[in-house]
Every structure is written in C-alpha cells, then in structure tokens.
Protein backbone atom coordinates (compact mmCIF):
# COMPACT_ATOMS: atom_id res chain seq x y z
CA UNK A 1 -67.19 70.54 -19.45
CA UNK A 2 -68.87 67.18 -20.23
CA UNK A 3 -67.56 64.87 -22.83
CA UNK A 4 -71.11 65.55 -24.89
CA UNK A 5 -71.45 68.95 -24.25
CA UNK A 6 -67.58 69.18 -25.61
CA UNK A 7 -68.25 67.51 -28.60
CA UNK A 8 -71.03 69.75 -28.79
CA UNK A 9 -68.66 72.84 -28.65
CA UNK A 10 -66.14 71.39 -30.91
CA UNK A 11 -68.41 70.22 -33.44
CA UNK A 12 -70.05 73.69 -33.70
CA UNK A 13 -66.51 75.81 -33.52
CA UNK A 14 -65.35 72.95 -36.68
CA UNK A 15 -68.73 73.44 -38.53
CA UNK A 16 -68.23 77.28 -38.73
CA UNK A 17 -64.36 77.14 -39.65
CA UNK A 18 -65.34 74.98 -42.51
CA UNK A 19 -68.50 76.74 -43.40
CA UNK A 20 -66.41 79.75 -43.67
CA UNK A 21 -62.86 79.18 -44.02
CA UNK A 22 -61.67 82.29 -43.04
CA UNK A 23 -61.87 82.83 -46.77
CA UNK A 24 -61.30 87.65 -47.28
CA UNK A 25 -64.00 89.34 -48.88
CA UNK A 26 -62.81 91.38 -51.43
CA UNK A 27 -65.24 93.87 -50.16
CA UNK A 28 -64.64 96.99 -47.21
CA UNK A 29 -63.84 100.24 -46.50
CA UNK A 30 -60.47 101.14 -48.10
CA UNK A 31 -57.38 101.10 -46.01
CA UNK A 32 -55.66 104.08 -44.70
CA UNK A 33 -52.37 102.65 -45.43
CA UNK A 34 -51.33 104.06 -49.65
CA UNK A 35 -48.57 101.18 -49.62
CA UNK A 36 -51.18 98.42 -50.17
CA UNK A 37 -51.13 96.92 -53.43
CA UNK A 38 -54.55 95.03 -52.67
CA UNK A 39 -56.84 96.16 -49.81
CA UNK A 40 -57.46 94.35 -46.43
CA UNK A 41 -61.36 92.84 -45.91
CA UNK A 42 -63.17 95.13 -43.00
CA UNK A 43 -64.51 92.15 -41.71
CA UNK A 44 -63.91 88.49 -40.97
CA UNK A 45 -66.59 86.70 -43.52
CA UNK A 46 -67.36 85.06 -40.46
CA UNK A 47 -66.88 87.01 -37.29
CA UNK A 48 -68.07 84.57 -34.84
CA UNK A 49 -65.54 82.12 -36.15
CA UNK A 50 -63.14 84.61 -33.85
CA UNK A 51 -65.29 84.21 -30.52
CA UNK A 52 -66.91 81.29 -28.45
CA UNK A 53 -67.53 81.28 -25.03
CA UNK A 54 -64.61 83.96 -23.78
CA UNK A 55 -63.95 87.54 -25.11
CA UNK A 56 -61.28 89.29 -26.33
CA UNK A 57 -58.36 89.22 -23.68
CA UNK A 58 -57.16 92.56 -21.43
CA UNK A 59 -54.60 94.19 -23.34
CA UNK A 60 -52.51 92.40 -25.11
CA UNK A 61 -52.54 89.02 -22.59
CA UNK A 62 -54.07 86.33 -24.84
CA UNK A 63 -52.97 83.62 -23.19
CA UNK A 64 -55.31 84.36 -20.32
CA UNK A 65 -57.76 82.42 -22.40
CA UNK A 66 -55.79 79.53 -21.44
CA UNK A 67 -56.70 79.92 -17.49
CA UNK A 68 -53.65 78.59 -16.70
CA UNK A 69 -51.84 80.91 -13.99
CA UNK A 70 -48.59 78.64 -13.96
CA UNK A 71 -48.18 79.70 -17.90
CA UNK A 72 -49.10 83.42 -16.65
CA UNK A 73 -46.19 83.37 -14.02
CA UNK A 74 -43.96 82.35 -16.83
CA UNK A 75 -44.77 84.49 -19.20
CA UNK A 76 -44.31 87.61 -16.73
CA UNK A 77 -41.24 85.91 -15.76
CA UNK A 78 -39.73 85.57 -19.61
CA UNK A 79 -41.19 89.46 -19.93
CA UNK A 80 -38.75 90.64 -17.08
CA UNK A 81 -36.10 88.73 -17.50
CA UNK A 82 -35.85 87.31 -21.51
CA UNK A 83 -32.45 88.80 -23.25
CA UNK A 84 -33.95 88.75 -26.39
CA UNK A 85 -36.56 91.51 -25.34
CA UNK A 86 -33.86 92.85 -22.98
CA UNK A 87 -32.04 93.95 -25.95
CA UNK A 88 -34.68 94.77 -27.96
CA UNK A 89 -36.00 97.46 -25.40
CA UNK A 90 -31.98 98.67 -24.92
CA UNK A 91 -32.73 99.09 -29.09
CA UNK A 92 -34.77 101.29 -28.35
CA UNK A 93 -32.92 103.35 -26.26
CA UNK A 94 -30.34 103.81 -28.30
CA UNK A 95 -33.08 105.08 -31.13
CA UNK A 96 -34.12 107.59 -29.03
CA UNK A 97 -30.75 109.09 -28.14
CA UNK A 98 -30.26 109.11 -31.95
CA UNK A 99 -33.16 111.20 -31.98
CA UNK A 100 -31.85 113.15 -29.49
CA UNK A 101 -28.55 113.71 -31.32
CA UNK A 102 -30.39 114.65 -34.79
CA UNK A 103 -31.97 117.24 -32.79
CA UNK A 104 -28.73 119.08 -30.94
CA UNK A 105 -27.70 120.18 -34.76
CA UNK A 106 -30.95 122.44 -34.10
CA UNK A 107 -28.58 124.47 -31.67
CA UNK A 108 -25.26 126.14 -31.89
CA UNK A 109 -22.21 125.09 -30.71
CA UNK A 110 -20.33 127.22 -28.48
CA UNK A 111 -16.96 126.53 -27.38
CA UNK A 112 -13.91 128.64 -25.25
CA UNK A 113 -10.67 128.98 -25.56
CA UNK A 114 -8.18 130.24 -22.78
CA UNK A 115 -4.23 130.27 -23.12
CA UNK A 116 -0.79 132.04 -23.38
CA UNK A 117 1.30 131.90 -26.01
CA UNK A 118 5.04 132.96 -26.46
CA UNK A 119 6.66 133.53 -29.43
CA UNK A 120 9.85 134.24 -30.94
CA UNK A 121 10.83 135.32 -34.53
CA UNK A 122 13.66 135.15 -36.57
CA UNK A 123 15.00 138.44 -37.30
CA UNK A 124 16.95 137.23 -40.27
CA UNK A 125 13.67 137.47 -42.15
CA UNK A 126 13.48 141.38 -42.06
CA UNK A 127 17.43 142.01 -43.39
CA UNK A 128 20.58 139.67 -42.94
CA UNK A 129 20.89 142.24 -39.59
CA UNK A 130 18.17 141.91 -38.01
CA UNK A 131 17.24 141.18 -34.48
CA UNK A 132 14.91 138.25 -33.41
CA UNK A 133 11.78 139.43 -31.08
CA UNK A 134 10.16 137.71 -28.61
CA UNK A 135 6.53 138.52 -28.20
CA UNK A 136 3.93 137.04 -25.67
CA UNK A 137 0.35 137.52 -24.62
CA UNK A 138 -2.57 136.32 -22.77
CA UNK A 139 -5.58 135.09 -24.91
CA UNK A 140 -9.65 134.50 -24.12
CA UNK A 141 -12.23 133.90 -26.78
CA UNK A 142 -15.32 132.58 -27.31
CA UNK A 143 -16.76 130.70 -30.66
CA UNK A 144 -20.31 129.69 -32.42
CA UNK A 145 -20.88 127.59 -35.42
CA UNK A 146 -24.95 127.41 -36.04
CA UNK A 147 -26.76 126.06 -39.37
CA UNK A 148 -29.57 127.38 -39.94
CA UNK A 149 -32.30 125.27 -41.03
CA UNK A 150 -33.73 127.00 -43.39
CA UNK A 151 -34.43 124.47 -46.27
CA UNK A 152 -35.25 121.40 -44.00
CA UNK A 153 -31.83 119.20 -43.90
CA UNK A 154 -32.00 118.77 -39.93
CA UNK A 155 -35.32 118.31 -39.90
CA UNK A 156 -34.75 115.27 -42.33
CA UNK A 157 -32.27 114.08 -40.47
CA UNK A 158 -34.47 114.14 -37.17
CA UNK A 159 -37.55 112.66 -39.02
CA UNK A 160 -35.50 109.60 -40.09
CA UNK A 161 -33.96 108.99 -36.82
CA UNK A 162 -38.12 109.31 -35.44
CA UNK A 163 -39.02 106.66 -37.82
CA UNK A 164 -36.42 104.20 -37.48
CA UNK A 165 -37.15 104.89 -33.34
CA UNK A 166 -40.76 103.70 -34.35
CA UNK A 167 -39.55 100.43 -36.23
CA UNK A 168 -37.57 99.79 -32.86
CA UNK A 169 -40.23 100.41 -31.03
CA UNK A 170 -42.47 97.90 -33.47
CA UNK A 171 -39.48 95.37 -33.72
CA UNK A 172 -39.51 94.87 -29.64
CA UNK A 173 -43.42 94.25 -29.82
CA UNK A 174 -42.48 91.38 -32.04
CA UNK A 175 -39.86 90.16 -29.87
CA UNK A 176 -42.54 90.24 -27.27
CA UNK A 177 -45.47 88.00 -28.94
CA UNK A 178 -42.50 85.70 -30.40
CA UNK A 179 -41.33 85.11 -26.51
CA UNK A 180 -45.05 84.76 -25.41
CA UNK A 181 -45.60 81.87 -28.01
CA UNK A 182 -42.70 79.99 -27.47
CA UNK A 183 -42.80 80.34 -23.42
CA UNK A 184 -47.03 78.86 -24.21
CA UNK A 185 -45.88 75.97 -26.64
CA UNK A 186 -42.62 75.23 -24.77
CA UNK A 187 -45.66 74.71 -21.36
CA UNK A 188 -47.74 72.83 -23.63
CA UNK A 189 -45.32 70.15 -24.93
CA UNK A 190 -44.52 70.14 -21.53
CA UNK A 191 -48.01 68.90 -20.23
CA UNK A 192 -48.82 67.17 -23.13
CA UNK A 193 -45.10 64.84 -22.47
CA UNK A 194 -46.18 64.44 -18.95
CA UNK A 195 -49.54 63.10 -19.87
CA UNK A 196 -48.12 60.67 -22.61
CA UNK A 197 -45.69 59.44 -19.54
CA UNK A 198 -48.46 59.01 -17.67
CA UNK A 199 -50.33 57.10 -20.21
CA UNK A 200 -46.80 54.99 -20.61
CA UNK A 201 -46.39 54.00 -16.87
CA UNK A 202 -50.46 53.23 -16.71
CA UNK A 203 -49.74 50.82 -19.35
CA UNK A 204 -46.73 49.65 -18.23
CA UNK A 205 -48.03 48.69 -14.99
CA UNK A 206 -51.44 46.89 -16.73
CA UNK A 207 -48.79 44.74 -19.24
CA UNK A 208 -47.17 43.25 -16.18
CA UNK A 209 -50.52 42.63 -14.50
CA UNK A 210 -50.70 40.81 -17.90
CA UNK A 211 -46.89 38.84 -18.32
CA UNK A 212 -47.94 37.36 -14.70
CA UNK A 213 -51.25 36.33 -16.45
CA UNK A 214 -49.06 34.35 -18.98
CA UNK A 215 -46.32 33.31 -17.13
CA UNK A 216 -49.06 31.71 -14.74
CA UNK A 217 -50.62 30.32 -17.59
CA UNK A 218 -47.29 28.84 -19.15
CA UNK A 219 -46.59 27.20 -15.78
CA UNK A 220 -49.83 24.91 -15.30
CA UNK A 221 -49.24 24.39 -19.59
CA UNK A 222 -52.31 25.97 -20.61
CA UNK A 223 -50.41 28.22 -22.96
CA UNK A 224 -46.95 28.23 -25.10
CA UNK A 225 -44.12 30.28 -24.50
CA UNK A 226 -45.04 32.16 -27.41
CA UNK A 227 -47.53 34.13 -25.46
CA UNK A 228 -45.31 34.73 -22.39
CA UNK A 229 -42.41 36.38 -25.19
CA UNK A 230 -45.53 38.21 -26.89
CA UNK A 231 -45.92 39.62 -23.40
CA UNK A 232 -42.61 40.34 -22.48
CA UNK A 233 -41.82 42.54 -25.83
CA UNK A 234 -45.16 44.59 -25.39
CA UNK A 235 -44.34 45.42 -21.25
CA UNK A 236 -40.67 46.12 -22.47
CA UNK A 237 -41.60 48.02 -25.48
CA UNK A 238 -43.80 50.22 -23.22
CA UNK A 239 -41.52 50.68 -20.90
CA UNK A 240 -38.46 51.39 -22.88
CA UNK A 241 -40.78 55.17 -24.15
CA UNK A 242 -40.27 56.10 -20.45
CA UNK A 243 -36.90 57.31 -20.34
CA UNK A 244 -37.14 59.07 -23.42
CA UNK A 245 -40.50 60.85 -22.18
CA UNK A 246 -38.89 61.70 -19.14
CA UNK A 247 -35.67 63.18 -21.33
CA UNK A 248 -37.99 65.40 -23.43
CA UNK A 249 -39.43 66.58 -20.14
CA UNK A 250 -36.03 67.85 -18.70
CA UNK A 251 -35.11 69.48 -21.55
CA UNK A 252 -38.69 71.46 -21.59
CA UNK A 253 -37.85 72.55 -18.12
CA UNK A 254 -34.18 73.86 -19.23
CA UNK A 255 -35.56 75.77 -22.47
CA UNK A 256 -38.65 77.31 -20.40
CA UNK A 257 -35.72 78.42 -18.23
CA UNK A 258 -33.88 80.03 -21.12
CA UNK A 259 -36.64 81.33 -22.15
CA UNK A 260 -37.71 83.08 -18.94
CA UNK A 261 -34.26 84.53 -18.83
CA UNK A 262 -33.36 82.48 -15.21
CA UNK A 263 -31.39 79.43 -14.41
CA UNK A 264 -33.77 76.80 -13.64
CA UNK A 265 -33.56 76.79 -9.84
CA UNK A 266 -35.61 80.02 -10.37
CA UNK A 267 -38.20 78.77 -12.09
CA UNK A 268 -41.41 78.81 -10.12
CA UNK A 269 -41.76 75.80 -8.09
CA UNK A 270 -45.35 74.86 -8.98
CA UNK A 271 -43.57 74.12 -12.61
CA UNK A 272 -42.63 70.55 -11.30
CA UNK A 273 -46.53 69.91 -10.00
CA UNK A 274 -49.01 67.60 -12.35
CA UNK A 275 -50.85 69.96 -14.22
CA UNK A 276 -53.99 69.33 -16.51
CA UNK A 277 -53.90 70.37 -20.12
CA UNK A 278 -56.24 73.25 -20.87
CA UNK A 279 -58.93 73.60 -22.73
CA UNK A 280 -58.89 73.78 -26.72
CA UNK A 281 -62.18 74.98 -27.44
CA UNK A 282 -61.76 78.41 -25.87
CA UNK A 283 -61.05 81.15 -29.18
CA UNK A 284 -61.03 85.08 -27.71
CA UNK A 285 -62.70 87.35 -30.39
CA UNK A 286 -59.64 89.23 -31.86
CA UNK A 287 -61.19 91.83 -34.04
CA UNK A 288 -61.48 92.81 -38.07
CA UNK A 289 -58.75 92.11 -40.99
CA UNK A 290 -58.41 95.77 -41.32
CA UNK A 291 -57.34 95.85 -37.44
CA UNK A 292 -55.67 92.93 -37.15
CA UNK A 293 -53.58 92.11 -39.81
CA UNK A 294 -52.48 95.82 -40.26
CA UNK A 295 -51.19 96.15 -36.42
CA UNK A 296 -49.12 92.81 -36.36
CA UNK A 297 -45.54 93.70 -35.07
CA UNK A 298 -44.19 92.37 -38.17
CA UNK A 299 -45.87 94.23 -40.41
CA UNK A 300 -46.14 97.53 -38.49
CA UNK A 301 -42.43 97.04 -38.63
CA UNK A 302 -42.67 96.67 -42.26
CA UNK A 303 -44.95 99.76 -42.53
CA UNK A 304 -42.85 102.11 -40.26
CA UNK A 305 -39.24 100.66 -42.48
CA UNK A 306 -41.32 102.62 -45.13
CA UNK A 307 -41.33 105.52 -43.84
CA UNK A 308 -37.97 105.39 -42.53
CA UNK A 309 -36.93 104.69 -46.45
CA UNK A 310 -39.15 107.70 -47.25
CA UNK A 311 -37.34 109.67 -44.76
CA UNK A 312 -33.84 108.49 -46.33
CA UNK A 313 -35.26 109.71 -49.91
CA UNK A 314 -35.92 113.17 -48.00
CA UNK A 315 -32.58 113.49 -46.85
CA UNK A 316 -31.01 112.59 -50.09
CA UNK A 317 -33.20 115.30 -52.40
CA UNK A 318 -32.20 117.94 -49.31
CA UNK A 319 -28.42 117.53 -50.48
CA UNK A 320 -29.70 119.68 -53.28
CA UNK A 321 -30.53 122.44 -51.49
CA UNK A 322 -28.17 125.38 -50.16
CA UNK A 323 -26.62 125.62 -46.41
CA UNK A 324 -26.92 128.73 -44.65
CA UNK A 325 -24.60 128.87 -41.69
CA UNK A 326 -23.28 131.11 -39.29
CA UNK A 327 -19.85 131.29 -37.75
CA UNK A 328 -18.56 133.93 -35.02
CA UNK A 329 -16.32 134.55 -32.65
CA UNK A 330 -15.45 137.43 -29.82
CA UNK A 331 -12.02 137.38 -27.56
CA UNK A 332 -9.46 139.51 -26.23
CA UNK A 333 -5.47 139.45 -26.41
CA UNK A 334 -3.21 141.41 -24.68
CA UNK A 335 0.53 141.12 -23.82
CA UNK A 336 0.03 141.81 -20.01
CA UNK A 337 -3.13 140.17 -18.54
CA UNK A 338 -4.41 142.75 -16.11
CA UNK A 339 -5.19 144.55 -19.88
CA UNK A 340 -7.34 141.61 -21.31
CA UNK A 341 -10.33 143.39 -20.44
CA UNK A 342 -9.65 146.52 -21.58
CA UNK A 343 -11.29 147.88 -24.41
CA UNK A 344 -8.94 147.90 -27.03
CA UNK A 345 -7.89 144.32 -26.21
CA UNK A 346 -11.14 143.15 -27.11
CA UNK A 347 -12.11 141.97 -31.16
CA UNK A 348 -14.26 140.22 -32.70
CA UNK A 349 -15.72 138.16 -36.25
CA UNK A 350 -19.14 137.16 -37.60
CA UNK A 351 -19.45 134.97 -40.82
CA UNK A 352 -22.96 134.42 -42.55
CA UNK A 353 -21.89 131.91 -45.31
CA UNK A 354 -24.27 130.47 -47.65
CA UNK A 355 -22.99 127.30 -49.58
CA UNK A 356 -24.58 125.76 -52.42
CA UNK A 357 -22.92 122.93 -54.68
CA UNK A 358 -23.70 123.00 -58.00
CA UNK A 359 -22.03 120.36 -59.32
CA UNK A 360 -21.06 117.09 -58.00
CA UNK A 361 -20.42 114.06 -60.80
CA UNK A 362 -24.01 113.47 -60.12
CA UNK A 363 -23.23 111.61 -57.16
CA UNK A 364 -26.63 113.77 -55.95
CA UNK A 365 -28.62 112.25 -58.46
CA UNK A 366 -27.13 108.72 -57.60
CA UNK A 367 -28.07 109.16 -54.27
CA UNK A 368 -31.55 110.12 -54.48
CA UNK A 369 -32.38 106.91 -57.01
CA UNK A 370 -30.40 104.62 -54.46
CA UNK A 371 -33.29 106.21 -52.36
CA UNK A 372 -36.24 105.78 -53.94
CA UNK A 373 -35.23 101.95 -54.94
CA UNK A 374 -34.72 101.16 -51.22
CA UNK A 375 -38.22 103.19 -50.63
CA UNK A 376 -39.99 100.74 -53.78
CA UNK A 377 -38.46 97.82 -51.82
CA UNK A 378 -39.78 98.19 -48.57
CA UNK A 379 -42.81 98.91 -50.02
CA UNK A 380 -42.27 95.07 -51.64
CA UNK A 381 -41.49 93.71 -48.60
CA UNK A 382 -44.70 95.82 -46.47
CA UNK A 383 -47.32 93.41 -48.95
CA UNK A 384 -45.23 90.34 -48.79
CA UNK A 385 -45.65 90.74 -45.14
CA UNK A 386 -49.05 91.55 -45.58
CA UNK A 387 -49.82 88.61 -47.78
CA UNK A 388 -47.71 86.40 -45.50
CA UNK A 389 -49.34 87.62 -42.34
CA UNK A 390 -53.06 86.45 -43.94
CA UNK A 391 -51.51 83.16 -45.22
CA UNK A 392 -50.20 82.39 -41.39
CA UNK A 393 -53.61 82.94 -40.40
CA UNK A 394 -55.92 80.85 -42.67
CA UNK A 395 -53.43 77.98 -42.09
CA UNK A 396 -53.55 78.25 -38.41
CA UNK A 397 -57.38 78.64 -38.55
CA UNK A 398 -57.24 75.46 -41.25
CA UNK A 399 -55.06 73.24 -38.48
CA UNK A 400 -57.26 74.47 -35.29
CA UNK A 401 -60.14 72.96 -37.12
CA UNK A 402 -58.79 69.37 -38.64
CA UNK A 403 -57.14 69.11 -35.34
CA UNK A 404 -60.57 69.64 -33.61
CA UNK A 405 -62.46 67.07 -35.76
CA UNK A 406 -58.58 64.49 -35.29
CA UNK A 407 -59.69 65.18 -31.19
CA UNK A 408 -63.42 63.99 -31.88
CA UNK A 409 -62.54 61.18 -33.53
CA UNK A 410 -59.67 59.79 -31.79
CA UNK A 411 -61.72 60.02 -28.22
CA UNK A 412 -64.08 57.50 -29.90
CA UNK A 413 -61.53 55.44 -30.87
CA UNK A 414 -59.73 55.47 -27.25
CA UNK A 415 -62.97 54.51 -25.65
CA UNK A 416 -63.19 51.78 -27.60
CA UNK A 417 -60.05 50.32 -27.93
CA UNK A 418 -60.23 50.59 -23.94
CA UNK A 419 -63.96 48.09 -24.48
CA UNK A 420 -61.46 45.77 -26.70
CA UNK A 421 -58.73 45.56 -23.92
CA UNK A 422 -61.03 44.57 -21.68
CA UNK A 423 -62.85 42.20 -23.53
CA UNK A 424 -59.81 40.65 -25.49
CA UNK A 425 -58.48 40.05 -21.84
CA UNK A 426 -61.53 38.13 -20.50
CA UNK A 427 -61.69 36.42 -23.54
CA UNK A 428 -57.98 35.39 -23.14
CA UNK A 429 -58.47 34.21 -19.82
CA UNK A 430 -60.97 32.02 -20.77
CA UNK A 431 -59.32 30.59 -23.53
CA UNK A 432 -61.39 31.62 -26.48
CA UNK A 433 -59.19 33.88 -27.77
CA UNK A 434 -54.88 34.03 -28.70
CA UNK A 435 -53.10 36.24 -26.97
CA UNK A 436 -52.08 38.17 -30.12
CA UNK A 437 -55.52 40.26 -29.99
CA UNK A 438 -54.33 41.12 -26.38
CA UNK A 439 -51.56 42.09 -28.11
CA UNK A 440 -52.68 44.17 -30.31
CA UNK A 441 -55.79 45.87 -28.27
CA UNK A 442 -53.28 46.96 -25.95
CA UNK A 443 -50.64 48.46 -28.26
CA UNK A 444 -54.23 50.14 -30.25
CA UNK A 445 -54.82 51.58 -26.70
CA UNK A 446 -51.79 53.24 -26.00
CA UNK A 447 -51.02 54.20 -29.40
CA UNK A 448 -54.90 55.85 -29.74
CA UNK A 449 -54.56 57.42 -26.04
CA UNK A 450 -51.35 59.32 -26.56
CA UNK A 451 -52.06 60.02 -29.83
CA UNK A 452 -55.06 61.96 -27.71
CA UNK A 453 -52.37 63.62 -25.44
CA UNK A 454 -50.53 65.05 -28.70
CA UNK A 455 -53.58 66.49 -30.35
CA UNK A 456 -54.85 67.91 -27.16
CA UNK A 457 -51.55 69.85 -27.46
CA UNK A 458 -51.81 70.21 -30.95
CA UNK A 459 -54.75 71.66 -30.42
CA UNK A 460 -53.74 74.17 -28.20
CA UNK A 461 -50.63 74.89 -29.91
CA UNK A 462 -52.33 76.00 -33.16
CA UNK A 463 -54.33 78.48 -31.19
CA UNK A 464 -51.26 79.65 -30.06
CA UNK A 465 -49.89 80.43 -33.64
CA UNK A 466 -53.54 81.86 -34.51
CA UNK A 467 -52.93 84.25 -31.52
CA UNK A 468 -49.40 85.05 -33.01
CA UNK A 469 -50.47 85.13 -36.41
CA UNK A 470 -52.99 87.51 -35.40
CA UNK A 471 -50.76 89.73 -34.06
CA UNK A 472 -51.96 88.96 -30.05
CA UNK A 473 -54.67 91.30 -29.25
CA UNK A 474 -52.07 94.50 -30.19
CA UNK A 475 -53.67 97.83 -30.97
CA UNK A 476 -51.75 100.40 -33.19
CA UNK A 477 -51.35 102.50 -30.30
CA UNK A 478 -48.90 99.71 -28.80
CA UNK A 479 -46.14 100.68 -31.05
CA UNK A 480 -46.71 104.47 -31.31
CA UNK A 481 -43.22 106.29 -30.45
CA UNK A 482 -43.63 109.72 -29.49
CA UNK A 483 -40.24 111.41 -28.58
C-alpha cells in the first residue's frame, strides 16, 4: 500500500468512526436473554464501520487479519502450552465429573457383606447359675439403598452441576481470547521497540557523521566549542535510549515465552528475525450488537452464573419436598457353612420409607431467600457486564480512530522534519545558520519518527482490544456444554 492510497484508507475508516461513533440504536428486535434490564441494538448504526478491505476471520482466529504468521505460530504455541488455559480446560474436567457424580445418585447402591462371627455370652445374665454359650456362624448378604426421584431433588442437583460445567466451559473461552491478546500486544511492543532501536542507531550513526562535522570545524576555528558540546550531548543522548530499547526487547522475548507456556530456547527461531509492523488499517467485519456483545466469554459467563444461581434457588425450594427412598437387604446365616445356602438359612428385608420434614426453625425458608438474593445478584452483575462489555468497545473504537488521524498527522510531520535536517545541515555547513537549529531538527526528527513507531503499534494494539472487546469472532455455540 502506497503512502496516498493509505491515507486514503485511513482517512475514510476515521471519517466513518466519527460520522458514526459506534453510538447503539435504541431500536431492534428484542433479545432472547429475560435478564436484560435494557435491550442490545440488532445492528451496528454503522455496519461498515466493522469491515474494510478483509472479512470476518475463520473461526474464532482474528488475528489472521494481522498476516503475520510469526504471531500465528505463537499464538498456537501459547494455545498448547499456556498454564493459564491449561488449568482452565482441567476446570472443566473436573465440572464434568461433578456432573457425573450428581448423576450416580440416579442409581442404587449395592454393597456385600461376607464374614464369620463368633460369639460368646455371659451366662450370668439368665440366673446367678447359668452357663456361658458360645455361638458361631457363617454370614453372606447383600444391601440396596435407592432414592427415588420422585419430586425432582437429583435432578436439581444434576442441573446445577450442568450449569456451573457451562460457566467452566465459558470461563476457559475467556482465558483463551485474554492469552490471544496479550501473546498479539506482547509481538507488537515487540516490533514496535525494535523499530524505535532502529530509528535510535540510524540517528546515532547520522549525529556522529555530524560531531566530526564540528569537531572539524572547531579545529580550522570556524566555530566555538559550544557547537562541538551541543553535538556531543545530542549523539550521547541518542545513544544512551539504546540500551534501554534493547532491555525492553529482552524482556518482550521472556514474557512472550511465559506466555507461550515454554522456556525461551523454545520459542520459534524466526522470533529473533527483523520483522515489519503490520498493517493498521485492516478491521474484519465482526457481526451485530445482539451477536456480539451477548456471546463475549465474559458475559456468557455472566449469563450461564445465572442460571447456575437459578439452579441453586431450585435446589433450595426442593428441600421442601418429601424423600421417598428404598432400603433392602437379602443374606443367609448359618452356623455350619455347607448350610448357607439352604433354604431356611436364607432371610431377607425391604424398607419403602417416605420422609418429609415439617418443621425446621425455618432454616428452609432462610435458605431459599439466601437463593434468590444470590440469583438477583448475578443478574446485577450479567448487565454490569453487559454495560461494561459496550463501554470497552466504543472506547476501543474511539482510540482506533484518534490514533488513525495521530498516524496521518505525525507522517507529515516526520517528512518534514527529515526536509529541515537536511536543510538546517547545509545551511550549517555553509555558515548561515547556528548549530542549535541542527540541534533541534535532529532531536524533532527522532522524537516525530518514533513517536511514528509507537502509534503504528498503538494502532494495532487498539484493534487488538476491539477484537477482545468484541468478544473475538466467538459464536454462542463455542461455549455450549453438552454432557
């Protein structure tokens, strides 16, 4: 892309952020969700505000839009390896064997019981005469315990455990995008610190060019020492950035390594090549409002806590219902054990039991409002996330754009504060000028060029929290947990 044709692109992309400023229309369809307190817009009031040149990403990579396949490896790498998501996914595991649990009170349990017991007993208890006995037999039985869930109470129990296996499931999606994002700004501070070194040891080089100028100049008299010290403190100046550049840079390497889950050594080795800074211009079409903001992990997570609350309130207004249960057993005793299985050895018990508490201290009724509040409270925090998910949004939409027209305007002033080195030299070196307005064209220039470096990457680094703030390109289906 040309530096007009650029402008061109950026100018149009920050005339129809402005024009529209992401600003919700009140207006839409009405959103399936009941826990809204105000409804989502069905539509951007701009929709082509979300899409330039590129469309939405595959799936849920939107970093593609980058084209950067260095920040791809990475990001796959962080994916496998990252111990954030690592536990995040062994979350939810452990929600689905506590699904798996709730369920087993579905079943019965059945247990044995083999032994021999010998017993003696005191015959003193009979009459002061009597004779202790000594009995002993062989013993084999078989028990069941089953509730029978009649009025629901499992099946509350296994619907909460579903739900909170769904906010899991939600929760790791969000570790996801948050890993994605940092791996992507982590790489771009890392590119945009390599080109500001750059910029630091092109100027570097160019101020010595210019303290031999002066010091020349100081020899044969034609100037004061004033200009060779003037010189000297601009070439040191410049020079004394580089080590802390090249500090910064390290430590980008060793958090991209924590990040990606590896020691450094495993990094790919293409990490350590000069790469260019991609493009800013290039926004992927992300969808509507109504799908976008509702299926951010964040606030699916805050959705699906919901109905794990809801679940809670079920289980609490179940404790008012009766248990029915069942309890039997079937064994066989016998003092010799060739006659266990005889007929007569053999007995048995069954137990239908239906319990019912009537009254507790209303500790029931307790319960259930503890319940309900913690249901009203998620539902709280479901629109503050809401509301905070749209705010995130506009602001990252609002900083995309100023940094867009900060990027047009400091390009002009970097190509001309290059004319004014240039010219402020000649004129130096033919004595119609001081060397102060060398000076100070040269610190303009590399003040004004890596001032272009950071908002290239500021650039890019507020699409990257519009892509997080929108959730990535995540469809509801993402986070669906079916056991």
């Amino acid at each position: 892309m040309t530096h007009k044709s650029s402008l061109c692109t950026a100018g149009a992309a920050v005339g129809l952020i402005l024009w529209s400023g992401l600003s919700l229309s009140a207006s839409g369809r009405e959103q399936s969700s009941p826990y809204l307190k105000y409804p989502l817009p069905a539509q951007w009031s701009q929709d082509s505000i979300m899409s330039t040149e590129k469309g939405a990403p595959s799936g849920d990579a939107w970093w593609h839009t980058f084209d950067d396949r260095l920040l791809d490896s990475l990001i796959a790498l962080g994916e496998r390896n990252n111990y954030d998501v690592s536990m995040a996914a062994r979350r939810i595991e452990m929600s689905r064997t506590a699904i798996r649990q709730a369920q087993s009170a579905y079943y019965p349990q059945i247990g044995i019981d083999l032994g021999w017991t010998r017993e003696r007993q005191s015959g003193r208890i009979a009459g002061p005469d009597g004779a202790a006995t000594v009995t002993s037999w062989f013993g084999a039985s078989a028990s069941m315990s089953w509730e029978i869930d009649v009025f629901g109470k499992i099946r509350a129990q296994v619907n909460k455990s579903k739900q909170t296996a769904r906010v899991t499931a939600a929760e790791y999606r969000g570790a996801m995008l948050t890993l994605q994002a940092e791996i992507a700004t982590s790489y771009i501070s890392l590119l945009v610190d390599r080109a500001q070194l750059a910029v630091a040891q092109e100027h570097s080089k160019n101020q010595l060019h210019i303290l031999d100028i002066t010091e020349t100049r100081h020899r044969t008299g034609l100037v004061s020492g004033l200009d060779v010290a003037q010189a000297k403190t601009l070439y040191y100046s410049t020079v004394s950035s580089i080590p802390l550049l090249e500090a910064s840079i390290e430590a980008l390497y060793n958090s991209l390594a924590v990040l990606c889950g590896v020691p450094r050594s495993e990094l790919p080795a293409s990490i350590y090549e000069e790469h260019p800074i991609p493009s800013h211009y290039d926004l992927a079409a992300m969808g509507a409002p109504v799908d976008v903001i509702r299926n951010r992990p964040d606030v699916v997570q805050a959705e699906r806590s919901i109905d794990v609350a809801a679940a809670g309130l079920g289980i609490a207004r179940s404790a008012y219902l009766p248990s029915l249960s069942v309890s039997a057993s079937a064994g066989t005793q016998a003092h010799r054990f060739g006659d266990l299985f005889s007929r007569q050895s053999f007995g048995y018990t069954i137990a239908p039991t239906l319990s019912w508490t009537l009254f507790d201290g209303l500790s029931r009724h307790a319960a259930t409002v503890e319940a309900r509040e913690a249901m009203r409270l998620q539902v709280d925090n479901y629109n503050l996330t809401v509301q905070t998910a749209i705010e995130e949004v506009n602001n990252a939409m609002a900083r995309y754009a100023a940094t867009l027209q900060y990027i047009d305007r400091t390009e002009k002033v970097v190509e001309n504060s290059s004319d004014a080195v240039r010219l402020s030299l000649d004129q130096y070196k033919q004595g119609l000028c001081d060397f102060y307005n060398v000076v100070e064209a040269q610190l303009t220039y590399l003040t004004y060029q890596n001032s272009l470096a950071a908002g290239r990457g500021q650039a890019l680094t507020s699409l990257i929290d519009l892509y997080k703030a929108l959730g990535g390109s995540y469809t509801v289906n993402s986070y669906d947990y079916e056991n």
